[in-house]
C-alpha atoms as a PDB file:
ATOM      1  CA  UNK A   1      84.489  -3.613 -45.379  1.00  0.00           C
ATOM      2  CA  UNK A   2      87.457  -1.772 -47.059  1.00  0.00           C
ATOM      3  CA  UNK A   3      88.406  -2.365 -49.902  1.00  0.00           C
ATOM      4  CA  UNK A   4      91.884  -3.484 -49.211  1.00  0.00           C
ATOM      5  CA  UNK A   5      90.517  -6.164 -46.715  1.00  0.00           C
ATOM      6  CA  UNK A   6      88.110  -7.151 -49.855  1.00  0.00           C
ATOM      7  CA  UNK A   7      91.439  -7.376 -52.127  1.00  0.00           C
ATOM      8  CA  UNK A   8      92.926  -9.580 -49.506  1.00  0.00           C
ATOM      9  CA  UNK A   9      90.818 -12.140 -48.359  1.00  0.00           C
ATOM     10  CA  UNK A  10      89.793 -12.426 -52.813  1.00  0.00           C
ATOM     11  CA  UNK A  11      93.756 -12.892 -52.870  1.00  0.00           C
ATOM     12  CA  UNK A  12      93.875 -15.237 -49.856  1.00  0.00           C
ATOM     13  CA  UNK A  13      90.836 -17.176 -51.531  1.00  0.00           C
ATOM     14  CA  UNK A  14      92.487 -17.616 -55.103  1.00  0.00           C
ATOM     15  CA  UNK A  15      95.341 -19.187 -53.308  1.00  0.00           C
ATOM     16  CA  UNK A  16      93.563 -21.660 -51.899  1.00  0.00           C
ATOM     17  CA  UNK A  17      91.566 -22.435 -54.859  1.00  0.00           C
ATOM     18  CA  UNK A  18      94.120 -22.156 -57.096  1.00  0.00           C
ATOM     19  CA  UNK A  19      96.889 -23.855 -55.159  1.00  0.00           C
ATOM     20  CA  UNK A  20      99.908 -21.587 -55.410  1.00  0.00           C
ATOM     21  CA  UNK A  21     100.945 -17.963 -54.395  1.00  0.00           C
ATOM     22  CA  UNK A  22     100.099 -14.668 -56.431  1.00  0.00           C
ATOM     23  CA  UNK A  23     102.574 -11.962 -55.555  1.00  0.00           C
ATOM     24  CA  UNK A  24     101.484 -10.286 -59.294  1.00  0.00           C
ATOM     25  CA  UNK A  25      97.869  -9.964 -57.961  1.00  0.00           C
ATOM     26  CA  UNK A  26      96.470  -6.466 -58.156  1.00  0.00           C
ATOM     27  CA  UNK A  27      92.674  -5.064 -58.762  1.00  0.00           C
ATOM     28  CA  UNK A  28      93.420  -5.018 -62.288  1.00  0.00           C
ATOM     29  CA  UNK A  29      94.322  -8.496 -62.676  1.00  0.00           C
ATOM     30  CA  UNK A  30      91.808 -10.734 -65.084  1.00  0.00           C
ATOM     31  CA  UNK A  31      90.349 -13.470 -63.043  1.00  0.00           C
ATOM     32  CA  UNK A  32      89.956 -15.845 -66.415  1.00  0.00           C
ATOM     33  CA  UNK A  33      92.359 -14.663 -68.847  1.00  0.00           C
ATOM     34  CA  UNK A  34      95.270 -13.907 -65.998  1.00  0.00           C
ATOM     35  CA  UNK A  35      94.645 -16.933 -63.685  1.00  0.00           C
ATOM     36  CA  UNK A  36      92.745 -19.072 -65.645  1.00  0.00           C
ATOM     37  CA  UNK A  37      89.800 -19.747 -63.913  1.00  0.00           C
ATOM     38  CA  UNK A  38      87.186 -22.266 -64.666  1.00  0.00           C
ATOM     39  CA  UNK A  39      83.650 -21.996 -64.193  1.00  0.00           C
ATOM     40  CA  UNK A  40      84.363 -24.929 -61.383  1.00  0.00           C
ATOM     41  CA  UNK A  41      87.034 -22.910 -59.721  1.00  0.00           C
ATOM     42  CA  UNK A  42      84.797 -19.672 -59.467  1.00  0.00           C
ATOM     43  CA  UNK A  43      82.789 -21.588 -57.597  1.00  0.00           C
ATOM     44  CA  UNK A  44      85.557 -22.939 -55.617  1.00  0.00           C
ATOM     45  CA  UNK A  45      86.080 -19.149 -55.173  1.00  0.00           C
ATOM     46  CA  UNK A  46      83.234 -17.883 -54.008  1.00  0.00           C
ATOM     47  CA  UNK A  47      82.783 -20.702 -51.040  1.00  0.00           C
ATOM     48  CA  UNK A  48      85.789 -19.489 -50.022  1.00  0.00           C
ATOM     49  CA  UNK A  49      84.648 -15.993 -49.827  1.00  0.00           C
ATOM     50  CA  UNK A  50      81.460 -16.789 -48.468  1.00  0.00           C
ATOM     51  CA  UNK A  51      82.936 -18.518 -45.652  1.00  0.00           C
ATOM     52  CA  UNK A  52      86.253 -15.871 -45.204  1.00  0.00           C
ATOM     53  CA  UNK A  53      83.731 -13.159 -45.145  1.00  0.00           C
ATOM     54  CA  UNK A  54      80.671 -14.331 -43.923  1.00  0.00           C
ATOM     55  CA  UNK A  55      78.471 -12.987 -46.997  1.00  0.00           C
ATOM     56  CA  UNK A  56      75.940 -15.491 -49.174  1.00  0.00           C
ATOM     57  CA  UNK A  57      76.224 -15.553 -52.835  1.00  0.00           C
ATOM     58  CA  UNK A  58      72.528 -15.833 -54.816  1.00  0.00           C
ATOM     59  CA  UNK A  59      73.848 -18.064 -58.110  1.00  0.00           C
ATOM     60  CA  UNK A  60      70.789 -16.934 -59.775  1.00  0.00           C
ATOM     61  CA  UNK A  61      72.264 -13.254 -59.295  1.00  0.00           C
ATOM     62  CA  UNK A  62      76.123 -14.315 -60.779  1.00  0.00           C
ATOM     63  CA  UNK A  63      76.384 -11.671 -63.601  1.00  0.00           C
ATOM     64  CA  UNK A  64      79.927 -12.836 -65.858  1.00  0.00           C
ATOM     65  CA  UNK A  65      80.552  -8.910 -65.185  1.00  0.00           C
ATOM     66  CA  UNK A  66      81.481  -9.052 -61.874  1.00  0.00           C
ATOM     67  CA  UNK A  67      84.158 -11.650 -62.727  1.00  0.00           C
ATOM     68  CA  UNK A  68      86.015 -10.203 -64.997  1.00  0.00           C
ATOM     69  CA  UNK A  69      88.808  -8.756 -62.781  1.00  0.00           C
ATOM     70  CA  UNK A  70      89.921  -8.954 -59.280  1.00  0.00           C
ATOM     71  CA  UNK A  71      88.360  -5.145 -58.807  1.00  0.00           C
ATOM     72  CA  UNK A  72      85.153  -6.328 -60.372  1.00  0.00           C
ATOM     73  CA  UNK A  73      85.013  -9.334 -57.934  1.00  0.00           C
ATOM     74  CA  UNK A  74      85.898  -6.532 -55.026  1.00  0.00           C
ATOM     75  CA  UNK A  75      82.595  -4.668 -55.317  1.00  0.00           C
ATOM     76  CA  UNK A  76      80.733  -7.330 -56.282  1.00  0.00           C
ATOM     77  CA  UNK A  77      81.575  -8.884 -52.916  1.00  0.00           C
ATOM     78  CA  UNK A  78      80.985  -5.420 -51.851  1.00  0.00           C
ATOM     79  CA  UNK A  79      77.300  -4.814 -52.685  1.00  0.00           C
ATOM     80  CA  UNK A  80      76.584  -8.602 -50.942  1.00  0.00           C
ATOM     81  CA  UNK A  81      78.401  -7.492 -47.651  1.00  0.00           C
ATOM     82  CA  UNK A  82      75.747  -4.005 -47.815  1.00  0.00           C
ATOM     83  CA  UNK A  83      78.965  -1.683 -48.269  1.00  0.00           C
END
């Protein structure tokens, strides 16, 4: 998985959860203080991504690290997809 199909399908999943397009997005964009995410809409998030790119998230393994910006989300969902 590159990481500019990882970028996408994070930016296609934020627009779902978060109801409205992100043209500003970019891998150094902050997933709370940017976008405002909730702790119920990373959650929201990572369905999506689970589904979009067929990976399973462990919530006992969430570290608050790997959400801290779109890039950090990237190889997060990185490591769980074995790349």
């Amino acid at each position: 998985m590159t990481t500019t199909h990882t970028v996408e399908a994070i930016r296609a999943a934020l627009t779902e959860v978060l109801n409205r397009d992100l043209p500003e997005l970019d891998q150094t964009t902050r997933l709370f203080e940017d976008l405002h995410l909730d702790s119920t809409s990373v959650l929201e998030l990572l369905m999506a991504l689970e589904d979009a790119l067929d990976i399973e998230v462990d919530p006992d393994e969430l570290r608050a690290e790997d959400f801290t910006t779109v890039e950090s989300l990237a190889e997060y969902v990185r490591r769980l997809s074995g790349n």
